[in-house]
N, C-alpha and C. Protein backbone atom coordinates (compact mmCIF):
# COMPACT_ATOMS: atom_id res chain seq x y z
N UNK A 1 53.20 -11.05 3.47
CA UNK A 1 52.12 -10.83 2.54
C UNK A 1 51.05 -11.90 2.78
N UNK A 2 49.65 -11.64 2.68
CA UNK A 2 48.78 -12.21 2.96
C UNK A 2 48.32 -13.20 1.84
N UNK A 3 48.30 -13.73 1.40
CA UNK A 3 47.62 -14.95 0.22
C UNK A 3 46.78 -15.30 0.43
N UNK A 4 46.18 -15.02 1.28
CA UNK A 4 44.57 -15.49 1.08
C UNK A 4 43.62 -14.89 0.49
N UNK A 5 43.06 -16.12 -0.15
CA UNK A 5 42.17 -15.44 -1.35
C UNK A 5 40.37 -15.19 -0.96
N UNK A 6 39.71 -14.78 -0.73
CA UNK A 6 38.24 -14.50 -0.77
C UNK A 6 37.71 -15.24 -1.89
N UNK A 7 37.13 -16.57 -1.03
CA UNK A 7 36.65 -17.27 -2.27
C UNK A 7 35.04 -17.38 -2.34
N UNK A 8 34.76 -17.18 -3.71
CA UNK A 8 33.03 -17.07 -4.08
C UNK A 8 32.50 -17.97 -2.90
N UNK A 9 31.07 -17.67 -2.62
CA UNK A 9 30.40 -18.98 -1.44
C UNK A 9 29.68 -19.56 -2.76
N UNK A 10 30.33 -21.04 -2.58
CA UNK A 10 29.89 -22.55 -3.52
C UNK A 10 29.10 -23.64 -2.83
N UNK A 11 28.83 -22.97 -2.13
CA UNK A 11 27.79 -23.84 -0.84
C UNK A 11 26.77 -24.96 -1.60
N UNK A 12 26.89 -25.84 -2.07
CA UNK A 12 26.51 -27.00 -2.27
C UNK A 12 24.72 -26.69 -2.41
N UNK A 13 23.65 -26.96 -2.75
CA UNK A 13 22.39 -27.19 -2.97
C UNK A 13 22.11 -28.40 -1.94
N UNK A 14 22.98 -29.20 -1.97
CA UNK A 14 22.60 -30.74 -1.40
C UNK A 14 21.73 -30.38 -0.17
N UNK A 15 22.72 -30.08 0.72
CA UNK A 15 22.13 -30.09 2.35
C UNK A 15 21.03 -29.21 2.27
N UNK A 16 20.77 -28.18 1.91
CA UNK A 16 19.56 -27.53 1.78
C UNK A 16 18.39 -28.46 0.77
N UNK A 17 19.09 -29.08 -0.06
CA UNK A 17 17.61 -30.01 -0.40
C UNK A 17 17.45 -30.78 0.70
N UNK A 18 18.06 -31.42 1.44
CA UNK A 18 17.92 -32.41 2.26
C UNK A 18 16.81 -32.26 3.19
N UNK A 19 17.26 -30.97 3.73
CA UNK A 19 16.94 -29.99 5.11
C UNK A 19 14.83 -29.88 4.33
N UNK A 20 15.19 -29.58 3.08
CA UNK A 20 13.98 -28.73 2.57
C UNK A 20 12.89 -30.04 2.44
N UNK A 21 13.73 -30.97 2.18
CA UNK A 21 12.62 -32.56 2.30
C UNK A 21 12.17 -32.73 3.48
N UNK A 22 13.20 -32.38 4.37
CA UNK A 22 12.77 -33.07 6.06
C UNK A 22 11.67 -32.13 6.30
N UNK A 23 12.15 -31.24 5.77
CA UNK A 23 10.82 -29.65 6.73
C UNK A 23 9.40 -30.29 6.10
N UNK A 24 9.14 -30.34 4.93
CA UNK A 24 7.88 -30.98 4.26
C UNK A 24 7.74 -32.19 4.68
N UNK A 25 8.15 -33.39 5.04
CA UNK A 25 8.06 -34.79 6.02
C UNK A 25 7.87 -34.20 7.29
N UNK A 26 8.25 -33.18 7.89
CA UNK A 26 7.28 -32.92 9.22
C UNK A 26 6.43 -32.25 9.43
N UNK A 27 6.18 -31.23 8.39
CA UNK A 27 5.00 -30.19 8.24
C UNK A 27 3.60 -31.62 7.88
N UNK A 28 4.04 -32.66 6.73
CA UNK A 28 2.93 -33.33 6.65
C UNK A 28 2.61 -34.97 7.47
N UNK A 29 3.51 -34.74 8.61
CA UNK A 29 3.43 -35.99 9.35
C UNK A 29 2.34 -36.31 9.91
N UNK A 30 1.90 -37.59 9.87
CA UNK A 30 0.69 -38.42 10.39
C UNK A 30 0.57 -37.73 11.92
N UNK A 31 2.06 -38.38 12.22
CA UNK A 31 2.58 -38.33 13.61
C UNK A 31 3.15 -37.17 14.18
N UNK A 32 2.43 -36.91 15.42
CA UNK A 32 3.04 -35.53 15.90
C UNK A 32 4.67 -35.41 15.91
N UNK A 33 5.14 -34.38 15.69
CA UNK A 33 6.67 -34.15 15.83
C UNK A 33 6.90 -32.85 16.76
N UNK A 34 7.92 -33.47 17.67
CA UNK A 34 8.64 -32.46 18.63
C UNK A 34 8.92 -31.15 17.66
N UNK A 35 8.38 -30.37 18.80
CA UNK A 35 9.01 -28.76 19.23
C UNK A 35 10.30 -29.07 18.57
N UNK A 36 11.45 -28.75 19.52
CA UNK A 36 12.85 -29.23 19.04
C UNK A 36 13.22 -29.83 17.86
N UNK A 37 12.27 -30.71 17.46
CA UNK A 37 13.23 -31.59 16.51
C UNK A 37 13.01 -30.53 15.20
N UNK A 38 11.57 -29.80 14.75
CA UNK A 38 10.84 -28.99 14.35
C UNK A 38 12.02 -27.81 13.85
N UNK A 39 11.97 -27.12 15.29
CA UNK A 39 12.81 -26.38 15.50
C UNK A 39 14.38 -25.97 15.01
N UNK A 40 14.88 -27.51 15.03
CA UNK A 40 16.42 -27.84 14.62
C UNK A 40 16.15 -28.09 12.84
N UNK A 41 15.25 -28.13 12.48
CA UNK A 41 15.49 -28.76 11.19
C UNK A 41 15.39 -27.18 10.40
N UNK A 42 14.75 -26.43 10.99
CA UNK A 42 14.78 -24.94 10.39
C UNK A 42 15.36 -23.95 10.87
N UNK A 43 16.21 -24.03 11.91
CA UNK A 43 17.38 -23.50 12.14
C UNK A 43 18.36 -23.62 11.25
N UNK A 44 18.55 -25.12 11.12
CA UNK A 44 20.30 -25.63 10.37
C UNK A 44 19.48 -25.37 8.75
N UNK A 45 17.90 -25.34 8.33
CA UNK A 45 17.97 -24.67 7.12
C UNK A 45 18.19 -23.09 6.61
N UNK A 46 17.59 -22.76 8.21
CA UNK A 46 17.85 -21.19 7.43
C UNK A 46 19.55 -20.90 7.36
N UNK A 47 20.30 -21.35 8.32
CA UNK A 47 21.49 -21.62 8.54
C UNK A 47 21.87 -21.20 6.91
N UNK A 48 21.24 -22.42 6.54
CA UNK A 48 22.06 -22.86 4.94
C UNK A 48 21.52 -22.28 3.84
N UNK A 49 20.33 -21.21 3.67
CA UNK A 49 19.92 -20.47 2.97
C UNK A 49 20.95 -19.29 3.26
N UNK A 50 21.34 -19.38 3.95
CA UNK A 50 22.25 -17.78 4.56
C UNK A 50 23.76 -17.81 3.73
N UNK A 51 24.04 -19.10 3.43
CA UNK A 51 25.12 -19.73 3.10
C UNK A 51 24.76 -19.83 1.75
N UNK A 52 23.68 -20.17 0.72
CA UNK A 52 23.51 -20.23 -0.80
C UNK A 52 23.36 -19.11 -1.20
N UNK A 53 24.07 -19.56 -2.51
CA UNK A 53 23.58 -18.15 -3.57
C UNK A 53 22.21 -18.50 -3.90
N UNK A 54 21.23 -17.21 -4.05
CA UNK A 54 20.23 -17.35 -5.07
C UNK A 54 20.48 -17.13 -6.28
N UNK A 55 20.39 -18.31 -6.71
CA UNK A 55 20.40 -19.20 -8.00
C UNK A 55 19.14 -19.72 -8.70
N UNK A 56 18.73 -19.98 -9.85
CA UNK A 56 17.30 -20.92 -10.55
C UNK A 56 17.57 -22.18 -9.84
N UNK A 57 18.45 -22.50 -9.38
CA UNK A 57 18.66 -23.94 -9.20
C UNK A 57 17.68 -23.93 -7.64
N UNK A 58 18.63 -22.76 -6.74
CA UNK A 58 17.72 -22.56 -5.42
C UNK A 58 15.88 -22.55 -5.49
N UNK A 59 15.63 -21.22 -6.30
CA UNK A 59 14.13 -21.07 -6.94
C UNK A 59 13.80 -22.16 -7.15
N UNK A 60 14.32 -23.21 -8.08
CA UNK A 60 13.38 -24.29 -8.24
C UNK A 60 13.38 -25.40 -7.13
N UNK A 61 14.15 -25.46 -6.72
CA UNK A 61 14.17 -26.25 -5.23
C UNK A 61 12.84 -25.65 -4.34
N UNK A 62 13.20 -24.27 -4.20
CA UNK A 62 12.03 -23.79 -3.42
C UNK A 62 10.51 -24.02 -4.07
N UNK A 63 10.40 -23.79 -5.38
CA UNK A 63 9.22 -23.88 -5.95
C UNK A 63 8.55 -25.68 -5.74
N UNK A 64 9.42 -26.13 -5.07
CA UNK A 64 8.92 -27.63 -4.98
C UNK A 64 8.74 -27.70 -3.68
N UNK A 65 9.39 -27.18 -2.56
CA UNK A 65 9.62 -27.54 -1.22
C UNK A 65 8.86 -25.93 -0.50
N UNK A 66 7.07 -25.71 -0.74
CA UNK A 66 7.06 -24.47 -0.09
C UNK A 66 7.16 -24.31 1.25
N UNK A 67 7.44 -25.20 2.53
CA UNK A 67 7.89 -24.87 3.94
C UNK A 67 9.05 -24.39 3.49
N UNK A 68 9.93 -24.77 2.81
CA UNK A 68 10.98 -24.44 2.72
C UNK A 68 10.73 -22.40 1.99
N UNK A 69 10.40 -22.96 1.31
CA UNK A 69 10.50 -21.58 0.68
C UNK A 69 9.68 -20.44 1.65
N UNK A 70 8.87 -21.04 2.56
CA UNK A 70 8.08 -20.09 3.38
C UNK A 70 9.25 -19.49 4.45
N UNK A 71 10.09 -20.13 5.04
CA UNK A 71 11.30 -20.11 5.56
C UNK A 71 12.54 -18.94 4.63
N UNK A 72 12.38 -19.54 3.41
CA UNK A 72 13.07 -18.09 2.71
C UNK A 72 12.95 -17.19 2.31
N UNK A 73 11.62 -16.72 2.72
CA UNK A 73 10.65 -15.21 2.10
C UNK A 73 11.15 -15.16 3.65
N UNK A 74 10.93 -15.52 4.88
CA UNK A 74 11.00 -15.02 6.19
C UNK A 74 12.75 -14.37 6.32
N UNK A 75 13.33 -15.19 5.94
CA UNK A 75 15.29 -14.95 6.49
C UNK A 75 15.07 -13.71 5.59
N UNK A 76 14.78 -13.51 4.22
CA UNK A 76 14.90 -12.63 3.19
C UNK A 76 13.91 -10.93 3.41
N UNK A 77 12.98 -11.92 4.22
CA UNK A 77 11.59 -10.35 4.57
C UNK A 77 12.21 -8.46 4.34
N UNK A 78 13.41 -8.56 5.12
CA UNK A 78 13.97 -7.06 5.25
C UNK A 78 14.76 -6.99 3.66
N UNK A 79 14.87 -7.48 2.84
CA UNK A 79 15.42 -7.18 1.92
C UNK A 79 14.38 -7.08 0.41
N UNK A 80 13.56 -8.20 0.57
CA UNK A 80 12.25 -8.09 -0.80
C UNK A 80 10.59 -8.38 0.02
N UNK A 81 10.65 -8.34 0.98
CA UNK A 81 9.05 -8.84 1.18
C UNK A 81 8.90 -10.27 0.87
N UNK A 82 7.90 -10.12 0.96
CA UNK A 82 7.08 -11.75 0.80
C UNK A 82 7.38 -12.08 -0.75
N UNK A 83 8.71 -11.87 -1.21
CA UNK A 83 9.30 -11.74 -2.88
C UNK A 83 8.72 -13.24 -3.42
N UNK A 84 7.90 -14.38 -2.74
CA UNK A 84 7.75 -15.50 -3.11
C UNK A 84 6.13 -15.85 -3.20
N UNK A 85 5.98 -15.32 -2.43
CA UNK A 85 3.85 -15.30 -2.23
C UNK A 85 3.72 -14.61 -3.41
N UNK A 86 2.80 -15.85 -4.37
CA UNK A 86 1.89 -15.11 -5.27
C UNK A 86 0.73 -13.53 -4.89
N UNK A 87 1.17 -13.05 -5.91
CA UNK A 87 0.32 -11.46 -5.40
C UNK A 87 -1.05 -11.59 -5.74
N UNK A 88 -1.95 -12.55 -6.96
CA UNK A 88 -3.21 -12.63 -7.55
C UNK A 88 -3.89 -13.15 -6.24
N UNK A 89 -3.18 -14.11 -5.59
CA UNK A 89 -4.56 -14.80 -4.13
C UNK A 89 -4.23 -13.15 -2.99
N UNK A 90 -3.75 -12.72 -2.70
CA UNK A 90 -3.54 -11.50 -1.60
C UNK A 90 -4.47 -10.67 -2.62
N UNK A 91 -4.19 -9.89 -3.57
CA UNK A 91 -4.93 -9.11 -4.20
C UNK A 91 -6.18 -9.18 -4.30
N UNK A 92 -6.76 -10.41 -4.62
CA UNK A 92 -8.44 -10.55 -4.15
C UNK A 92 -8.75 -10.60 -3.35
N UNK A 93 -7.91 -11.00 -2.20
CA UNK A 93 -8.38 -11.03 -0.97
C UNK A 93 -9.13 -9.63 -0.43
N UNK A 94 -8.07 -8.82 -1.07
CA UNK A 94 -7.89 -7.48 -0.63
C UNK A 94 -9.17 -6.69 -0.99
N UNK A 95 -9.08 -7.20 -2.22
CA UNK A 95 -10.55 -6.59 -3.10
C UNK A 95 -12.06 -6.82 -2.44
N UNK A 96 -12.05 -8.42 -2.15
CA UNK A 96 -12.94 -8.75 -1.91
C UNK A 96 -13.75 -8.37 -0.37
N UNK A 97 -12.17 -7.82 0.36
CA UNK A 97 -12.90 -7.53 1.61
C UNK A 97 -13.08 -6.15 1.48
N UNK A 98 -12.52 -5.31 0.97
CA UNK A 98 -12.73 -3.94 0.33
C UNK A 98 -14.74 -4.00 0.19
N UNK A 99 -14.98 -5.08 -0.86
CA UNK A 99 -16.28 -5.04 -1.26
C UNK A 99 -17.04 -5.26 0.08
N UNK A 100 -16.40 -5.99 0.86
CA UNK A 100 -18.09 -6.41 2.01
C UNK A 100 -18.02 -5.50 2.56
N UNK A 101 -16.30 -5.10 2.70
CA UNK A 101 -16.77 -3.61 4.06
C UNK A 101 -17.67 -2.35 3.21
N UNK A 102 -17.76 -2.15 1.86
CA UNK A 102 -18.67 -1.28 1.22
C UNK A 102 -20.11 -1.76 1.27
N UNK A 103 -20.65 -2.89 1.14
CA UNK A 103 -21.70 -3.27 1.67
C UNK A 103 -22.27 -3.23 2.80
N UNK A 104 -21.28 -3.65 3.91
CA UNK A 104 -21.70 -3.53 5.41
C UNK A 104 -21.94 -2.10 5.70
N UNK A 105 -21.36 -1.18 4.80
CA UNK A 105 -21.32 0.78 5.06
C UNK A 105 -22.84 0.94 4.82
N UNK A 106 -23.14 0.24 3.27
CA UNK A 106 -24.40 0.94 2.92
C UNK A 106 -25.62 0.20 3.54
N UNK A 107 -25.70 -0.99 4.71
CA UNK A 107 -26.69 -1.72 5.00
C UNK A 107 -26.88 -0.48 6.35
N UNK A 108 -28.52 -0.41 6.53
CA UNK A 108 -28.10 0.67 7.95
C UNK A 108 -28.49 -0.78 8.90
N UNK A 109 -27.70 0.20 10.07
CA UNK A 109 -28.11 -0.78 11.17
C UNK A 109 -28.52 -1.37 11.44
N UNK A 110 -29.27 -2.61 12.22
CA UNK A 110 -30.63 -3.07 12.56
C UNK A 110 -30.44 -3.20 14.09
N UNK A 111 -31.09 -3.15 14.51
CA UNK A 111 -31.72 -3.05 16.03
C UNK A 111 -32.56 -2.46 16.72
């Protein structure tokens, strides 16, 4: 008989805060930072987003750390969309270019 049990994933917050500090210390570094090093620090985070529950605890982590959270709208994309990008800045955007291209329709040509 098998006894092993399927246990909930309790994956710790820690290392993903950690990960989510480093990503924002190199997104805003003075100093250029390696490809690679870049690279490795959002690998082993998405790694560990793959591994957390979404939780308020996660959300608010993310709501502080947005590389980080830009990183978890991406791993997440096929399941909610951009579920983290405010919709009011896209929506005007949308509007607003809506409006010039109706202006540019009704200006006639010049040349």
């Amino acid at each position: 008989m098998n006894n092993a049990k399927a246990f909930p994933n309790t994956a710790s917050l820690t290392v993903t805060h950690v990960l989510a500090e480093l990503l924002e210390r190199l997104e805003h570094s003075a100093q250029p930072v390696g490809a690679e090093q870049y690279r490795s620090v959002v690998l082993h985070l998405v790694n560990e987003l793959h591994e957390v529950e979404s939780t308020t605890a996660l959300h608010a982590l993310l709501d502080t750390h947005p590389a980080a959270a830009e990183v978890y709208e991406n791993v997440n994309y096929q399941y909610a969309g951009l579920c983290r990008s405010p919709l009011d800045p896209g929506l005007a955007a949308e509007q607003q270019a809506r409006q010039a291209i109706a202006r540019a329709m009704r200006q006639p040509l010049q040349g």
